[in-house]
C-alpha atoms as a PDB file:
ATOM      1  CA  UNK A   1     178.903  96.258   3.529  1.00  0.00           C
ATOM      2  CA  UNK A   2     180.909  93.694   5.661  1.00  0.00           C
ATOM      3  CA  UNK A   3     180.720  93.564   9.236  1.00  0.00           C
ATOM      4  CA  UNK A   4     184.620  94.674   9.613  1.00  0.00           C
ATOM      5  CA  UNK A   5     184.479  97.532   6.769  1.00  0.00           C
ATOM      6  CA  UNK A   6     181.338  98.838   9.328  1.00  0.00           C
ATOM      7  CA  UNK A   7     182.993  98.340  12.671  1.00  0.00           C
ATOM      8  CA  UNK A   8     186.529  99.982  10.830  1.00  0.00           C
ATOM      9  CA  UNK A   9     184.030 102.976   9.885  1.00  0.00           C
ATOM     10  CA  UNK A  10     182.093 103.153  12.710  1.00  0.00           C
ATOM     11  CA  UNK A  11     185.460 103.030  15.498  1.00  0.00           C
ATOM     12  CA  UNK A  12     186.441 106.098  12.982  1.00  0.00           C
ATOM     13  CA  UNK A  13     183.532 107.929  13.145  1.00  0.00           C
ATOM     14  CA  UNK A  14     183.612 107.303  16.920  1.00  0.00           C
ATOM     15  CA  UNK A  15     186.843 109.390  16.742  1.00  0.00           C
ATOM     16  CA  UNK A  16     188.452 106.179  18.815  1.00  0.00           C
ATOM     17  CA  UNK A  17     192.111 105.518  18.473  1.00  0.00           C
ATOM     18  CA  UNK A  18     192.614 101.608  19.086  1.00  0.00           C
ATOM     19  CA  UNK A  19     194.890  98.843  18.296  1.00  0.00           C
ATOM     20  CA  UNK A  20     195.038  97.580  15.074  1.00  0.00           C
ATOM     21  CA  UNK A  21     193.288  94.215  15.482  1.00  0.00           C
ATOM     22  CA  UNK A  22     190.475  95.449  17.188  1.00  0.00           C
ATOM     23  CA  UNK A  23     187.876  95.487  14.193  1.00  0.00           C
ATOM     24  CA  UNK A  24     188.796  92.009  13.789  1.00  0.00           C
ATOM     25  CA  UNK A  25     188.948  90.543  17.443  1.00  0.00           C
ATOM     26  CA  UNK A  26     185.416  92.918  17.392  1.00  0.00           C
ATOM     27  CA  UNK A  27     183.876  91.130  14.486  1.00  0.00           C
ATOM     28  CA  UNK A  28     184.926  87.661  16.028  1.00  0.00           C
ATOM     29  CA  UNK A  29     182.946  88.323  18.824  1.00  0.00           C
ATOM     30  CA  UNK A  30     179.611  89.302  17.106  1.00  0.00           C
ATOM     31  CA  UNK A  31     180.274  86.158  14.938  1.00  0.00           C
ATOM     32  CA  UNK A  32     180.168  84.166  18.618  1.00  0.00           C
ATOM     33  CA  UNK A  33     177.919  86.253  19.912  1.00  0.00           C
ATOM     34  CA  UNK A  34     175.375  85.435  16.826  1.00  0.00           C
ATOM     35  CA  UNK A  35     176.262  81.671  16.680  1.00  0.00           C
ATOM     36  CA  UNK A  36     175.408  81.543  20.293  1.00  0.00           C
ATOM     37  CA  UNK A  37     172.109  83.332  20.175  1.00  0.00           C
ATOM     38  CA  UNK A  38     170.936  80.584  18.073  1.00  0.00           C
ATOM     39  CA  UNK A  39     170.748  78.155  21.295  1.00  0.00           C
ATOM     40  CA  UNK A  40     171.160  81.063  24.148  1.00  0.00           C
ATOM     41  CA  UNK A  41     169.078  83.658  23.088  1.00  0.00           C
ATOM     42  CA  UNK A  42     171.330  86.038  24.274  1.00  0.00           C
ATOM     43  CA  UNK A  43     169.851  89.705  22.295  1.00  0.00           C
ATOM     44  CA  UNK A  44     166.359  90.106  20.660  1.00  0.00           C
ATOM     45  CA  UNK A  45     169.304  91.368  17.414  1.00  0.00           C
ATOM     46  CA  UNK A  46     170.269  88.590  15.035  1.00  0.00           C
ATOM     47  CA  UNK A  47     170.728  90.933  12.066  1.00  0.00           C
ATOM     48  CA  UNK A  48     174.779  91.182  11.270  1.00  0.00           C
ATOM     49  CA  UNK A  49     174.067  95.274  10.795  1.00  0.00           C
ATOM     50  CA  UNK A  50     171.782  95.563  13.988  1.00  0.00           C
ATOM     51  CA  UNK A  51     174.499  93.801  16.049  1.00  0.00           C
ATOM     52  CA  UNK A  52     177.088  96.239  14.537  1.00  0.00           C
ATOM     53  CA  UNK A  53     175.568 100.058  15.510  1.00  0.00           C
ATOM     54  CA  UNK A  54     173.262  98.414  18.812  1.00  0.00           C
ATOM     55  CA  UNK A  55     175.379  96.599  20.194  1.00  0.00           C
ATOM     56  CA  UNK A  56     179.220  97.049  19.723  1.00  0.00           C
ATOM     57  CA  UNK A  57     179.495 100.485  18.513  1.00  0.00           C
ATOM     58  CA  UNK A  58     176.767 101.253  21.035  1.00  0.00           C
ATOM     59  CA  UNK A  59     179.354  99.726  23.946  1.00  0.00           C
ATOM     60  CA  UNK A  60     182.341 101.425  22.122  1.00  0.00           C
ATOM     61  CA  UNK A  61     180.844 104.950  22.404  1.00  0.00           C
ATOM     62  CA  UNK A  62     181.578 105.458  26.470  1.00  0.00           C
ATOM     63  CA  UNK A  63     185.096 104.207  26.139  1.00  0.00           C
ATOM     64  CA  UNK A  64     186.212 108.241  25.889  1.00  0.00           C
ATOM     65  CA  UNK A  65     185.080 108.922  29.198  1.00  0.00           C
ATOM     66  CA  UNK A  66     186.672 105.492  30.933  1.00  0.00           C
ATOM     67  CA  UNK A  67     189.731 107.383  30.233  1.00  0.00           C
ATOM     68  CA  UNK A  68     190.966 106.919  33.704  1.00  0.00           C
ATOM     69  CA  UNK A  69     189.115 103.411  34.139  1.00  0.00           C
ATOM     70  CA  UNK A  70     191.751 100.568  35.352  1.00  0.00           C
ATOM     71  CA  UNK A  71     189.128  98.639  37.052  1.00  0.00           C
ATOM     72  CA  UNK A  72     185.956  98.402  35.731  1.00  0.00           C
ATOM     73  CA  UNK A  73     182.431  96.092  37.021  1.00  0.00           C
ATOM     74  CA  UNK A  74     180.342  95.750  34.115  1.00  0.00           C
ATOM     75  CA  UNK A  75     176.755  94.671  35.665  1.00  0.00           C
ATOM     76  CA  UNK A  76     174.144  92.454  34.239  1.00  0.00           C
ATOM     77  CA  UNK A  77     175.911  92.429  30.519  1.00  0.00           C
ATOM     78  CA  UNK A  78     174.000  89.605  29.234  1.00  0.00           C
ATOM     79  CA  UNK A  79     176.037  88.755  26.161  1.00  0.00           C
ATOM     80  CA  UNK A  80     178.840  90.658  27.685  1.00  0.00           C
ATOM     81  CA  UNK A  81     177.761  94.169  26.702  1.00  0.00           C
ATOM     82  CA  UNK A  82     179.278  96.388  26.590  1.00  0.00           C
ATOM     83  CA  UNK A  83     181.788  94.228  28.964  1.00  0.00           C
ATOM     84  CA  UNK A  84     183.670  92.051  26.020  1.00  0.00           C
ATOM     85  CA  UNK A  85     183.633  95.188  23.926  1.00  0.00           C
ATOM     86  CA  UNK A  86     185.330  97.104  26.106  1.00  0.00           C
ATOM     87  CA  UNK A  87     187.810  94.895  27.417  1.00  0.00           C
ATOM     88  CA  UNK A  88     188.429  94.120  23.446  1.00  0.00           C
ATOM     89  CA  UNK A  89     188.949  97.478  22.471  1.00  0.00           C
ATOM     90  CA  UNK A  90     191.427  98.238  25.884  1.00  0.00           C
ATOM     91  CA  UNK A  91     193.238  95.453  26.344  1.00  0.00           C
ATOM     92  CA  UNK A  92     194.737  96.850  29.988  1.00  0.00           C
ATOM     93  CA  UNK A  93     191.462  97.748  31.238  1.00  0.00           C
ATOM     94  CA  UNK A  94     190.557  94.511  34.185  1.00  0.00           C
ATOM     95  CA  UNK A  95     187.081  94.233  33.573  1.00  0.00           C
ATOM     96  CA  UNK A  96     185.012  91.699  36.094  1.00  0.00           C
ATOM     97  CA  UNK A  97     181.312  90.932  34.486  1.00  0.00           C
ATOM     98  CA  UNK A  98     178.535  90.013  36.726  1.00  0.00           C
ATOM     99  CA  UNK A  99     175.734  88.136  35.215  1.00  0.00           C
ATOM    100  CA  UNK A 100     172.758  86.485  37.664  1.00  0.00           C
ATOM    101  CA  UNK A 101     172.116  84.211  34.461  1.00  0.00           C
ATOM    102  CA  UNK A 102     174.211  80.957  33.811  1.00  0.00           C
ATOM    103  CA  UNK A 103     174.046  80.736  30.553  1.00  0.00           C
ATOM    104  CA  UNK A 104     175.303  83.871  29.652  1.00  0.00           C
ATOM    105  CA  UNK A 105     177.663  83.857  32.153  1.00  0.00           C
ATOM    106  CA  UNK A 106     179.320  81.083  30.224  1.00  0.00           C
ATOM    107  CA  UNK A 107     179.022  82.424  26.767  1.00  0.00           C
ATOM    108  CA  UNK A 108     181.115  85.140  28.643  1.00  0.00           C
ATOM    109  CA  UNK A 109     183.668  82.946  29.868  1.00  0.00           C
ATOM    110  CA  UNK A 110     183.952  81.212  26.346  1.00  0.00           C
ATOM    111  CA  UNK A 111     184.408  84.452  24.614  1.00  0.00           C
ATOM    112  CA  UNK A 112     187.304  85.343  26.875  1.00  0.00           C
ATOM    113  CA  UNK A 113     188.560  81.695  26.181  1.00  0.00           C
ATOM    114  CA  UNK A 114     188.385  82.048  22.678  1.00  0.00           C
ATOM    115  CA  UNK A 115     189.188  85.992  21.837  1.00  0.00           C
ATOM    116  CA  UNK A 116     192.205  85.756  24.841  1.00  0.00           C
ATOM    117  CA  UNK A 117     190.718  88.135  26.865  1.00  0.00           C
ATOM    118  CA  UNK A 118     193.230  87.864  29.831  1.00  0.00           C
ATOM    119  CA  UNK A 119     191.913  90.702  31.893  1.00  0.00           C
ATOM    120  CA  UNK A 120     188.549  90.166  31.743  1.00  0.00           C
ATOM    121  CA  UNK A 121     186.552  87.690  33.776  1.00  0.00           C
ATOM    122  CA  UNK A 122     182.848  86.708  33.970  1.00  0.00           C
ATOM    123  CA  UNK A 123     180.981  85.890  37.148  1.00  0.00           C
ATOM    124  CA  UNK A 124     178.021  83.835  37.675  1.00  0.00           C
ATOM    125  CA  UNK A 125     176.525  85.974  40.940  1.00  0.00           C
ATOM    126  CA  UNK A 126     174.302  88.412  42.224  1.00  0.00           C
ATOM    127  CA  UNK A 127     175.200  91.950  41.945  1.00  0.00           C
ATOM    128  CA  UNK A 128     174.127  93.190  45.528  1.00  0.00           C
ATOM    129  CA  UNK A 129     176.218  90.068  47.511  1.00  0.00           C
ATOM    130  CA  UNK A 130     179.481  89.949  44.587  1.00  0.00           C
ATOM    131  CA  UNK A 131     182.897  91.033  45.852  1.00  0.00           C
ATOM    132  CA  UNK A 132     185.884  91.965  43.698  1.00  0.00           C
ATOM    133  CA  UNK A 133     188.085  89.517  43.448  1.00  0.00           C
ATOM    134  CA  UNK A 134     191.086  91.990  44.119  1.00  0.00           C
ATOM    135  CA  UNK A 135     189.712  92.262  47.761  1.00  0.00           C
ATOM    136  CA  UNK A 136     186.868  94.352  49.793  1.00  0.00           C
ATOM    137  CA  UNK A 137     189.665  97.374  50.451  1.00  0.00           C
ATOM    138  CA  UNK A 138     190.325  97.823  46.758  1.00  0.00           C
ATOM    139  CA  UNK A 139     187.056  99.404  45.098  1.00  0.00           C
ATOM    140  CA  UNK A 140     186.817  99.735  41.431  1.00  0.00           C
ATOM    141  CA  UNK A 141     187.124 102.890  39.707  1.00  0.00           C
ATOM    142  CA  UNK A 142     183.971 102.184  37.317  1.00  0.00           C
ATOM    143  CA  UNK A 143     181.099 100.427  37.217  1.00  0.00           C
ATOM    144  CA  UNK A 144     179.063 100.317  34.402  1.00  0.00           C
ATOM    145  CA  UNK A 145     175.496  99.119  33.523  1.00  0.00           C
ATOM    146  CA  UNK A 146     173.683  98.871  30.154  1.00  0.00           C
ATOM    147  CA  UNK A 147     169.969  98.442  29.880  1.00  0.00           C
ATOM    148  CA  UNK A 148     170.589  96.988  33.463  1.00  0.00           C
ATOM    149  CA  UNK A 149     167.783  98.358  35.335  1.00  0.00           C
ATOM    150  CA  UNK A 150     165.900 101.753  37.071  1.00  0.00           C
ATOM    151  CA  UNK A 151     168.609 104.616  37.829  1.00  0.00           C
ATOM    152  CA  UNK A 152     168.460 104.171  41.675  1.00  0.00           C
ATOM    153  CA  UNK A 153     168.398 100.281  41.640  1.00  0.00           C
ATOM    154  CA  UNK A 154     171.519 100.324  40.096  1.00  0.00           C
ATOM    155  CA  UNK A 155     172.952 102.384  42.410  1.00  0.00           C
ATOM    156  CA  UNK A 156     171.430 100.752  45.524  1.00  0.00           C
ATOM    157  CA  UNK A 157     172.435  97.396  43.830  1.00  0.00           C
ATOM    158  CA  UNK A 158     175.860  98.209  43.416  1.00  0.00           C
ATOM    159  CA  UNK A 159     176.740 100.557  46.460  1.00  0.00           C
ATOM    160  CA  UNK A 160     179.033  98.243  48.332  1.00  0.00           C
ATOM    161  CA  UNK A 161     181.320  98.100  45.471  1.00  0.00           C
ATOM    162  CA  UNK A 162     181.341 101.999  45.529  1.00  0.00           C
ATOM    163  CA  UNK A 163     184.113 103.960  46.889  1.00  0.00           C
ATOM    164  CA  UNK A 164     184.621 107.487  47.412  1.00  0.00           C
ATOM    165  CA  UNK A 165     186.687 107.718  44.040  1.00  0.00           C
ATOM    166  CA  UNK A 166     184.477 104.730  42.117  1.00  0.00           C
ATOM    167  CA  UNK A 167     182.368 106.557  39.228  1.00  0.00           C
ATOM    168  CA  UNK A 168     179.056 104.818  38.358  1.00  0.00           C
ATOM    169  CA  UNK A 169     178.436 104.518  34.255  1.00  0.00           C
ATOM    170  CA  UNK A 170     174.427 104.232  33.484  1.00  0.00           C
ATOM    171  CA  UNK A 171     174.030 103.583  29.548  1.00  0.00           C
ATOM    172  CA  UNK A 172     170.269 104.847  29.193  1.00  0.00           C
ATOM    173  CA  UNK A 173     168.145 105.880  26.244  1.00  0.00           C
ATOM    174  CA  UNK A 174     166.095 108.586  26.343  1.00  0.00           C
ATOM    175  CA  UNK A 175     167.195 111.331  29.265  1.00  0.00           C
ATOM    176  CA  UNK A 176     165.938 109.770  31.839  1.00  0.00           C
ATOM    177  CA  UNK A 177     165.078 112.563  34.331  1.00  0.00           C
ATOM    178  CA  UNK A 178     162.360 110.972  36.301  1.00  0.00           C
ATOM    179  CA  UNK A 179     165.171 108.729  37.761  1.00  0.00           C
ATOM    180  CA  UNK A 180     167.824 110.854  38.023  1.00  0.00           C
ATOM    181  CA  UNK A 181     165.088 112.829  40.307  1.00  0.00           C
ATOM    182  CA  UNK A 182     165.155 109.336  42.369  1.00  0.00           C
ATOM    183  CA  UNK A 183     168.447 109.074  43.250  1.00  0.00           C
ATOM    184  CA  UNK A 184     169.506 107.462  46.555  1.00  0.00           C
ATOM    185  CA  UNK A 185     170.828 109.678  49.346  1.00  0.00           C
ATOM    186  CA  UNK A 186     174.704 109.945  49.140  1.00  0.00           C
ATOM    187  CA  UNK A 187     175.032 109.724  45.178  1.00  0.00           C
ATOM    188  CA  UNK A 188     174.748 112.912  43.219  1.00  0.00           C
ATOM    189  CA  UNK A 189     175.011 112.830  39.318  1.00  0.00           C
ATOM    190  CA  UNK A 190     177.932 114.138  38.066  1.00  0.00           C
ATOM    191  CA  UNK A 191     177.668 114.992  34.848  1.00  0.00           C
ATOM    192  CA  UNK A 192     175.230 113.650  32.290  1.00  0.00           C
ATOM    193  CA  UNK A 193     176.471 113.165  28.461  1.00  0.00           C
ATOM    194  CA  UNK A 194     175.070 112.570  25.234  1.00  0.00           C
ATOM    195  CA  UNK A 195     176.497 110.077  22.785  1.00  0.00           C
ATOM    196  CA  UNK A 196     175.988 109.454  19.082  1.00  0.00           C
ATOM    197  CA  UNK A 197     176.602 106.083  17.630  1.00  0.00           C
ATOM    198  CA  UNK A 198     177.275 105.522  14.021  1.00  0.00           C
ATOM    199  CA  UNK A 199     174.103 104.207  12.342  1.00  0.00           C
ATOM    200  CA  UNK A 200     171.968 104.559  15.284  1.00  0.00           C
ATOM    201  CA  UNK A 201     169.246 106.968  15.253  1.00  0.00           C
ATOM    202  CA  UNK A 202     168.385 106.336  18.536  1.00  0.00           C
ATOM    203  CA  UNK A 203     168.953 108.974  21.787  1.00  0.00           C
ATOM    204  CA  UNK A 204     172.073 107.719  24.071  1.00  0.00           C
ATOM    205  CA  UNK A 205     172.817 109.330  27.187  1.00  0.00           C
ATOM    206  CA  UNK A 206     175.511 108.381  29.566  1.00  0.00           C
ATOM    207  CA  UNK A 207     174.817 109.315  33.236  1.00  0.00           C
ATOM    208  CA  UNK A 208     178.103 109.257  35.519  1.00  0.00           C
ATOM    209  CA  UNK A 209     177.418 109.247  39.445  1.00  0.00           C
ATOM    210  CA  UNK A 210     179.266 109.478  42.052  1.00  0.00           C
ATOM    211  CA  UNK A 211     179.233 109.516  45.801  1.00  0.00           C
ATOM    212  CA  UNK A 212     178.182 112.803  47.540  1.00  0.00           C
END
């Protein structure tokens, strides 16, 4: 199977209503992201399939419950996952990526070159000292991590960015109950939801916190 006839059937199996280039613009991404990988290492995947159900439909299955997501910080994405996905498949979502490590950093920044990704950005910075660059008394309504790291030091990482509206988005595995049990003081989970992903047999769970 191609890699757009498995991205068309996996968006529709994801139930996800999106514009009608966005298999396309999806697929030319993985095709970066793979051609990349080959100097960057930018994801353990360099199978076409593997790339497909782990790591785009993977990042397509939260976009549901962004919903009411305008601003989103997508933290430590690597090869811009699920950052460049997302702002892909909603082209009016502003998404800023930060990314401690150069060199993916700049893959990002190509990608949004070359895909015209005009409201998304990629930073080169550390999480815990990075500012949005639409100013400290604007907070982001999401921010999102994937893979990033333990439950509570995402939230620690990333609460300066938090307001009392911002909803945190933790892309985990397994349920991951020992760190939920963790959680700093002044976050609460809010709800915690299980995803399936086309051609992934694989637990997902997304965890959604918010301020107390």
């Amino acid at each position: 199977m191609s890699m757009g006839r498995a991205l068309a059937d996996g968006i529709a199996a994801l139930g996800l209503d999106l514009p009608a280039d966005t298999p396309a613009r999806l697929e030319a991404f993985a095709r970066l992201l793979i051609k990349w990988n080959k100097v960057y290492n930018l994801t353990a995947l360099r199978d076409e399939a593997q790339v497909v159900t782990h790591h785009l439909l993977d990042s397509l299955s939260v976009l549901p419950h962004l919903a009411g997501v305008t601003r989103l910080v997508d933290v430590g994405s690597g090869g811009g996952l699920p950052g460049v996905v997302l702002a892909i498949a909603r082209p009016d979502l502003q998404v800023d990526s930060v990314e401690t490590v150069q060199k993916k950093a700049t893959f990002q920044n190509q990608a949004r070159i070359e895909l015209k990704l005009e409201h998304f950005r990629a930073h080169h910075a550390r999480i815990e000292s990075w500012q949005p660059p639409y100013g400290p008394d604007a907070a982001p309504d999401g921010i999102i991590s994937r893979a990033f790291a333990d439950l509570a030091d995402f939230v620690n990482l990333t609460a300066h960015l938090a307001g009392p509206d911002t909803r945190l988005f933790a892309m985990k595995g397994v349920y991951p109950a020992d760190e939920i049990a963790r959680l700093p003081a002044g976050f609460v989970l809010e709800r915690c939801l299980e995803l399936a992903v086309p051609g992934l047999d694989a637990a997902r769970h997304l965890l959604i916190v918010k301020r107390t």
